[in-house]
PDB file of N, CA and C in Angstrom:
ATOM      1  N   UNK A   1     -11.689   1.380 -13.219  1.00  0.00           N
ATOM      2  CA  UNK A   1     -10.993   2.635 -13.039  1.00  0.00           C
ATOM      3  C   UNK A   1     -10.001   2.829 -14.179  1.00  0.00           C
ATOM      4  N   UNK A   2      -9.926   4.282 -14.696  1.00  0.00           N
ATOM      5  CA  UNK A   2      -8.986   4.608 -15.718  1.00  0.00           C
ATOM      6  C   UNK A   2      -7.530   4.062 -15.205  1.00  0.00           C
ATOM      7  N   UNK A   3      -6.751   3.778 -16.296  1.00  0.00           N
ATOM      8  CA  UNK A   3      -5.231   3.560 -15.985  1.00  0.00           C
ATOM      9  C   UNK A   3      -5.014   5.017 -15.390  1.00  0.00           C
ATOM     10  N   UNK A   4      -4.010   5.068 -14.197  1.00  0.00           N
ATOM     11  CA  UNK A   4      -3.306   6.377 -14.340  1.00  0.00           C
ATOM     12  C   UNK A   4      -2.351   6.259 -14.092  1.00  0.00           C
ATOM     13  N   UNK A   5      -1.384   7.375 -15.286  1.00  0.00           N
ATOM     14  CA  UNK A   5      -0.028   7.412 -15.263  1.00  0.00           C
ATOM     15  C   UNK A   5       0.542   7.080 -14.348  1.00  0.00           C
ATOM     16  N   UNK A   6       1.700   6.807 -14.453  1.00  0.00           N
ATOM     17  CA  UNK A   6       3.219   6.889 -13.476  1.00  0.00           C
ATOM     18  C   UNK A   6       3.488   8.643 -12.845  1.00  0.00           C
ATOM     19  N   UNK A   7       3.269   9.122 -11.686  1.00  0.00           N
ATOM     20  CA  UNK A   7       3.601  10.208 -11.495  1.00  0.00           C
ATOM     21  C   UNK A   7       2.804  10.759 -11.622  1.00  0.00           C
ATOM     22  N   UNK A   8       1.461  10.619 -12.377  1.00  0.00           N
ATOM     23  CA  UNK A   8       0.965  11.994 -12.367  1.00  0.00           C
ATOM     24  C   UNK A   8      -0.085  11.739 -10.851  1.00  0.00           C
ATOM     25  N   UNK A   9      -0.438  13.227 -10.347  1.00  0.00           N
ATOM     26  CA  UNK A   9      -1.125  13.161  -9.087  1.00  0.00           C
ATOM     27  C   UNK A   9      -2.754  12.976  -9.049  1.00  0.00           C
ATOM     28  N   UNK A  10      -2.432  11.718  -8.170  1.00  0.00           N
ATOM     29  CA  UNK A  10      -3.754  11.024  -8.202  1.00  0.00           C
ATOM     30  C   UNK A  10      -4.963  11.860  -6.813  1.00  0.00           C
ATOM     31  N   UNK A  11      -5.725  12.453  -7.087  1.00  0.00           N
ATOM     32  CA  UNK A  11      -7.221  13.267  -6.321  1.00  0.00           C
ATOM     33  C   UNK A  11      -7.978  12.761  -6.225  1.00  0.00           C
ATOM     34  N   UNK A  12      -9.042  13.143  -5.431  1.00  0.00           N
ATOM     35  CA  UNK A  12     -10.473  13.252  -5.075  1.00  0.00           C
ATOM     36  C   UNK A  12     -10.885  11.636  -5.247  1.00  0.00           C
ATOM     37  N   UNK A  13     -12.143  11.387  -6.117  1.00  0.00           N
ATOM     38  CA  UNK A  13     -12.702  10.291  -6.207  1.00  0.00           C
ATOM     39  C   UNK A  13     -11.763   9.158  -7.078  1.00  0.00           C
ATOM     40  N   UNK A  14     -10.924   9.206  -7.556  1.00  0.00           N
ATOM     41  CA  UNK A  14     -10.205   8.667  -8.376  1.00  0.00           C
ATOM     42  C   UNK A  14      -8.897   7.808  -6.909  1.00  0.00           C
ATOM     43  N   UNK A  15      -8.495   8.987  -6.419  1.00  0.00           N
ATOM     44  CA  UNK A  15      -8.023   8.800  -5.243  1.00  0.00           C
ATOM     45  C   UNK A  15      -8.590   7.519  -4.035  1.00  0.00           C
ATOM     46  N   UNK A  16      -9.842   8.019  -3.867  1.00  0.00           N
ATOM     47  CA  UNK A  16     -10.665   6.905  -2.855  1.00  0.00           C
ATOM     48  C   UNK A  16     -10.656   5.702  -3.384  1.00  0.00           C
ATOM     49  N   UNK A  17     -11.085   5.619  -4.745  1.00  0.00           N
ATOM     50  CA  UNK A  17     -11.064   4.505  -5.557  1.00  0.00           C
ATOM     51  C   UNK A  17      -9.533   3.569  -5.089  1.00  0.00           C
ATOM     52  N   UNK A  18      -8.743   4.432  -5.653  1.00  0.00           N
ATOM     53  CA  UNK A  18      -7.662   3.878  -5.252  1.00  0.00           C
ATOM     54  C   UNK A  18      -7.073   2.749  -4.430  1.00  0.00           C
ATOM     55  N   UNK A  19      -7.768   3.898  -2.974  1.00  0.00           N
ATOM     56  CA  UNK A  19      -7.378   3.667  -1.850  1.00  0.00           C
ATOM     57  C   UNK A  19      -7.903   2.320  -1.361  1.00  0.00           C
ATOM     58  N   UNK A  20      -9.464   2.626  -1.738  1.00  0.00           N
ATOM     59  CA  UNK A  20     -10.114   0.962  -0.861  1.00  0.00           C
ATOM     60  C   UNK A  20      -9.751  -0.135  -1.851  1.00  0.00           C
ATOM     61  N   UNK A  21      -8.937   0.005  -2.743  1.00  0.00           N
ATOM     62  CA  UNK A  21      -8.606  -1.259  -3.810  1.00  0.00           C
ATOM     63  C   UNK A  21      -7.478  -1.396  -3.089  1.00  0.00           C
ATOM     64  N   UNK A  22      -6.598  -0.763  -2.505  1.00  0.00           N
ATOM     65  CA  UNK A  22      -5.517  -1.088  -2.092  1.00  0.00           C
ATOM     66  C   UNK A  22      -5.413  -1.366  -0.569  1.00  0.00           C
ATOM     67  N   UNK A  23      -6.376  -1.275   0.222  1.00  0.00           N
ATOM     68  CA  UNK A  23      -6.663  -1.550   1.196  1.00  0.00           C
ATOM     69  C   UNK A  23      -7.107  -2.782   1.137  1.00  0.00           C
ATOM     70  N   UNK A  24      -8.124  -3.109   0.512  1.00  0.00           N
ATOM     71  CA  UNK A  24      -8.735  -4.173   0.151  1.00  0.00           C
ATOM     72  C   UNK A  24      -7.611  -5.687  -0.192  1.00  0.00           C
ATOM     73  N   UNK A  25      -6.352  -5.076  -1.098  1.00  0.00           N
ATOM     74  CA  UNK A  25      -5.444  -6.209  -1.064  1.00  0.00           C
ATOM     75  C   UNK A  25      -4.431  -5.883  -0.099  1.00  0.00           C
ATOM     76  N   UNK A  26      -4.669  -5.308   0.366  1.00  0.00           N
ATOM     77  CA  UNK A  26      -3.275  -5.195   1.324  1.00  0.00           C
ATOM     78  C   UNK A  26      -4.229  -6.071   2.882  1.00  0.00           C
ATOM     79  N   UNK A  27      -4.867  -6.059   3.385  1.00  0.00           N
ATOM     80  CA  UNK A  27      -5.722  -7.078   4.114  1.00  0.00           C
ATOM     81  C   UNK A  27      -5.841  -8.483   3.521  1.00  0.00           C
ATOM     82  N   UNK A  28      -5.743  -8.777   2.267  1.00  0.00           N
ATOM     83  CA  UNK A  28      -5.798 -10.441   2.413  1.00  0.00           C
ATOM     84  C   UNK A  28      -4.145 -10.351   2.266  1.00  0.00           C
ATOM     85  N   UNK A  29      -3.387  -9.914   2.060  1.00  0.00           N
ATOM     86  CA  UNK A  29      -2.184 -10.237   2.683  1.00  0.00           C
ATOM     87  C   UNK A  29      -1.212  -9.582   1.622  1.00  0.00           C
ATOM     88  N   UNK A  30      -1.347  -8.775   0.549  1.00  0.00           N
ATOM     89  CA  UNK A  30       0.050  -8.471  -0.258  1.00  0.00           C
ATOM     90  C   UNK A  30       0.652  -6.997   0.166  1.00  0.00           C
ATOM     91  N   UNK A  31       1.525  -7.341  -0.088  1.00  0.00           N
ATOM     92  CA  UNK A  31       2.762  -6.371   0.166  1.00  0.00           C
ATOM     93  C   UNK A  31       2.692  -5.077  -0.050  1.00  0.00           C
ATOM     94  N   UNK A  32       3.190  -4.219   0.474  1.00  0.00           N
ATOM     95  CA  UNK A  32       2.982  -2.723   0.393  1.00  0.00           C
ATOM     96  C   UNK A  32       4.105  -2.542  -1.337  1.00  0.00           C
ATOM     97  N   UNK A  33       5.022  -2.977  -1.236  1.00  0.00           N
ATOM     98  CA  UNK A  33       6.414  -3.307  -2.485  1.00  0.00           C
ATOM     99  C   UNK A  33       5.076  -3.756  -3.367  1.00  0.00           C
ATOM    100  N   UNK A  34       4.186  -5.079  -3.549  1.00  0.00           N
ATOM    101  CA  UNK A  34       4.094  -5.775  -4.258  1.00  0.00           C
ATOM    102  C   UNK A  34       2.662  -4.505  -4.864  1.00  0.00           C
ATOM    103  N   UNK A  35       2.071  -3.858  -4.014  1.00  0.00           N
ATOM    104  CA  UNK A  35       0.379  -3.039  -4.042  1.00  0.00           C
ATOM    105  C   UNK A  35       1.751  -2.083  -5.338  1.00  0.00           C
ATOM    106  N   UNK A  36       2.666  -1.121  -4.771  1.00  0.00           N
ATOM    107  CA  UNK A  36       3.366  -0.078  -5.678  1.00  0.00           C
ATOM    108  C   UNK A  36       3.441  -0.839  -6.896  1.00  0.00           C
ATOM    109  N   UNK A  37       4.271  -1.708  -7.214  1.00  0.00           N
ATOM    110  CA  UNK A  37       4.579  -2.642  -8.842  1.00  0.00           C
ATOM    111  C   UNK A  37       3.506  -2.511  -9.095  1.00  0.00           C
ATOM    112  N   UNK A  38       2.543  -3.255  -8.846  1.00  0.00           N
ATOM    113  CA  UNK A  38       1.283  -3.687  -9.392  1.00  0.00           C
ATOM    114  C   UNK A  38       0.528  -2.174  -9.925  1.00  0.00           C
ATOM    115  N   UNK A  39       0.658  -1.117  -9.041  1.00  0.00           N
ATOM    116  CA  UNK A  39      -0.106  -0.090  -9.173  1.00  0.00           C
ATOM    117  C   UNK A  39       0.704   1.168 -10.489  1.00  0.00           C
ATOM    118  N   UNK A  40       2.192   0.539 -10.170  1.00  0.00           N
ATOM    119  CA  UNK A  40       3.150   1.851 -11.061  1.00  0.00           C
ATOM    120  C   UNK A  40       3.335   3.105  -9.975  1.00  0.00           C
ATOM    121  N   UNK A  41       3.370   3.013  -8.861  1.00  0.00           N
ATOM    122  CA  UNK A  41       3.370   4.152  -7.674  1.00  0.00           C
ATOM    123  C   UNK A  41       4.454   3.848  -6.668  1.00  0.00           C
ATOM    124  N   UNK A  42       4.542   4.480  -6.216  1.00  0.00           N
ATOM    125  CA  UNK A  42       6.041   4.183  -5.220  1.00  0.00           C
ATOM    126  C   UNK A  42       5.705   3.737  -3.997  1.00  0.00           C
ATOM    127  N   UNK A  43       6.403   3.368  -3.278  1.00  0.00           N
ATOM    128  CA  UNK A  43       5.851   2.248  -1.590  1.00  0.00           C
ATOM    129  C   UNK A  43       5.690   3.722  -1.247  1.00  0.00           C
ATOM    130  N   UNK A  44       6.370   4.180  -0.641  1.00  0.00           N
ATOM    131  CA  UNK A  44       5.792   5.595  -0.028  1.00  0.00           C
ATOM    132  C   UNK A  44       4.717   5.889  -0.213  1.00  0.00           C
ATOM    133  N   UNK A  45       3.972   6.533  -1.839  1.00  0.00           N
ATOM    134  CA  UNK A  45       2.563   6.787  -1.887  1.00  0.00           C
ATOM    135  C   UNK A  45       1.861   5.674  -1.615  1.00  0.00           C
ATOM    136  N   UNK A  46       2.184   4.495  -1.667  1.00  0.00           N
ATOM    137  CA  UNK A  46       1.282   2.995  -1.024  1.00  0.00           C
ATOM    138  C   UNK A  46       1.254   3.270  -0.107  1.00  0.00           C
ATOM    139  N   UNK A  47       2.441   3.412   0.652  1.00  0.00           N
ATOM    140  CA  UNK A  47       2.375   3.661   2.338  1.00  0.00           C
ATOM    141  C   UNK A  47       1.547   4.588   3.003  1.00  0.00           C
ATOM    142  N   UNK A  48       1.424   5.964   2.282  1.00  0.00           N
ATOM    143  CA  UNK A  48       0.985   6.864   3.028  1.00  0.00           C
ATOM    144  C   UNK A  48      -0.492   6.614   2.626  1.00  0.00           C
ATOM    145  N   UNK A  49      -1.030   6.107   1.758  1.00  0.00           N
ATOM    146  CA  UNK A  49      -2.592   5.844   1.156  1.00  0.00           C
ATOM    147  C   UNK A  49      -2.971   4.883   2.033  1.00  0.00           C
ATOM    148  N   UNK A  50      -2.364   4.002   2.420  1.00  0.00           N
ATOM    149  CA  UNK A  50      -3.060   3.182   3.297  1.00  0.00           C
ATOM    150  C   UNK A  50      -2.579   3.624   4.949  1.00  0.00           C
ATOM    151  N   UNK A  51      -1.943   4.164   5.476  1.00  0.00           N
ATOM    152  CA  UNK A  51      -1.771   5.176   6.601  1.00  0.00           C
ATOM    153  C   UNK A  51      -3.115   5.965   6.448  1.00  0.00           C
ATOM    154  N   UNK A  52      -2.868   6.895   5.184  1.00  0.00           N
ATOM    155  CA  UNK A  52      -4.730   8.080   5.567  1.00  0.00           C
ATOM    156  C   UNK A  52      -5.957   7.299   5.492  1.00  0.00           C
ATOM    157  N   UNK A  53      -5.828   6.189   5.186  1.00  0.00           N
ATOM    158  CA  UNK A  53      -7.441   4.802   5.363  1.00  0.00           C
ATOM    159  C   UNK A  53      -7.390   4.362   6.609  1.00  0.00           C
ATOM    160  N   UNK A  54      -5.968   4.652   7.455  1.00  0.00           N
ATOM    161  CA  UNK A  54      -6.258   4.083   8.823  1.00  0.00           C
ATOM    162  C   UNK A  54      -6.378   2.441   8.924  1.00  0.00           C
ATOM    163  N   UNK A  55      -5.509   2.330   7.920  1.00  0.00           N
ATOM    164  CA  UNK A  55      -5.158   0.628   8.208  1.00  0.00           C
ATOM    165  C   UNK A  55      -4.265   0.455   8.792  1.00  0.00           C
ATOM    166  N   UNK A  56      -4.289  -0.671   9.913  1.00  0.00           N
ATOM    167  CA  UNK A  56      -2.921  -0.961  10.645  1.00  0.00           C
ATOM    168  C   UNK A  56      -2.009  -1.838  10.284  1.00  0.00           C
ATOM    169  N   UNK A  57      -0.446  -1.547   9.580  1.00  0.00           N
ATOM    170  CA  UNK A  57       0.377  -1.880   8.967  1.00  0.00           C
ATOM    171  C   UNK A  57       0.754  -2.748   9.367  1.00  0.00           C
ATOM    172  N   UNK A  58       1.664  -4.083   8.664  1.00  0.00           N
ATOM    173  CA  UNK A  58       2.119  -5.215   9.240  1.00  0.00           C
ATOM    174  C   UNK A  58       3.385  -4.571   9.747  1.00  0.00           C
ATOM    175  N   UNK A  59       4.015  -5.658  10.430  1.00  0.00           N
ATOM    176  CA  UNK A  59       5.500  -5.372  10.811  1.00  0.00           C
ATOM    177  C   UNK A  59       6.305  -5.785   9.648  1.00  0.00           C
ATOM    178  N   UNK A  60       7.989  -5.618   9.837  1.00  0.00           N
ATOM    179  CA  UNK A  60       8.547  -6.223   8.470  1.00  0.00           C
ATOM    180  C   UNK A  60       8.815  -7.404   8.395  1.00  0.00           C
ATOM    181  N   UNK A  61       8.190  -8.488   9.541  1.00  0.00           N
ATOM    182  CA  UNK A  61       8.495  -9.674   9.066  1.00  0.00           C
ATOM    183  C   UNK A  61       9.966 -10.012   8.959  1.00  0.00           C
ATOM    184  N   UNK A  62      10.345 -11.384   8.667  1.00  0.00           N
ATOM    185  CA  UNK A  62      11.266 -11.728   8.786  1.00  0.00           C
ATOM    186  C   UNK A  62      11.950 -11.939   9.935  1.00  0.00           C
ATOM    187  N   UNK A  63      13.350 -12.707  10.254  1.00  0.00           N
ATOM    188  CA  UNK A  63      13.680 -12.673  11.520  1.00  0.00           C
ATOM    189  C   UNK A  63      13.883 -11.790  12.558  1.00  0.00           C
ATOM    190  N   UNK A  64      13.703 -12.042  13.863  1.00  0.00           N
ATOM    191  CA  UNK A  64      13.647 -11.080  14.924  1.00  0.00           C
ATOM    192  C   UNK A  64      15.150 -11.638  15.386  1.00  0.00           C
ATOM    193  N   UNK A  65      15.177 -10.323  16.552  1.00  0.00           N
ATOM    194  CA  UNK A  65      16.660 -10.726  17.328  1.00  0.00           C
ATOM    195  C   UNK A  65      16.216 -10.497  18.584  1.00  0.00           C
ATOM    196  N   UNK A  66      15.168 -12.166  19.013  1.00  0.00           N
ATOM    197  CA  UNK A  66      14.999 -12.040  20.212  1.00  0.00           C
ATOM    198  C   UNK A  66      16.642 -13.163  20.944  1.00  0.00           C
ATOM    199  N   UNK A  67      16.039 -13.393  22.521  1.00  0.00           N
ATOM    200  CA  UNK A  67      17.459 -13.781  23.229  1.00  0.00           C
ATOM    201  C   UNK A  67      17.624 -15.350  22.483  1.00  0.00           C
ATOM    202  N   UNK A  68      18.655 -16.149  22.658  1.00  0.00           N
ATOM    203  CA  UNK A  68      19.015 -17.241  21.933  1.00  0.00           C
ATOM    204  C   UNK A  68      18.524 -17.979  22.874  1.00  0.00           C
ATOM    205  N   UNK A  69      18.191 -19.297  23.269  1.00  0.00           N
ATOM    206  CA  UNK A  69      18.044 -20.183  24.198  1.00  0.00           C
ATOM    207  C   UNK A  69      18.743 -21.484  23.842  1.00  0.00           C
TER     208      UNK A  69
END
C-alpha cells in the first residue's frame, strides 16, 4: 500500500486496506496508541476504523479498583 500522508483523508479501497491491516494487528495484541504511531494517524481515527470493522475493543488495562481484602 502507498504511504499516505499525515492528515490527508484516507477513502474507499485504500481505506479497507487500511482497516484489515489494522485490525489484523490490533488482534494479536498492539495498541490502539501503538497501530496510530506506527500508522502517522491519530488514536481516534485508529479508534473509530476499528469500531466501523466491528472489532471488540480491549479494556484499558491496568489496575482496577476492585474491594481490598
Amino acid at each position: 500500500m502507498a504511504e499516505i500522508k499525515k492528515g490527508a483523508r484516507v477513502t474507499g479501497a485504500d481505506r479497507d486496506k487500511l482497516a484489515a491491516k489494522l485490525v489484523k494487528e490490533y488482534e494479536k495484541g498492539a495498541s490502539i496508541r501503538s497501530l496510530a504511531e506506527s500508522t502517522g494517524r491519530s488514536y481516534g481515527f485508529v479508534h473509530r476504523v476499528l469500531s466501523e470493522s466491528d472489532v471488540t475493543l480491549r479494556g484499558r488495562g491496568g489496575a482496577t479498583r476492585g474491594a481490598k481484602t
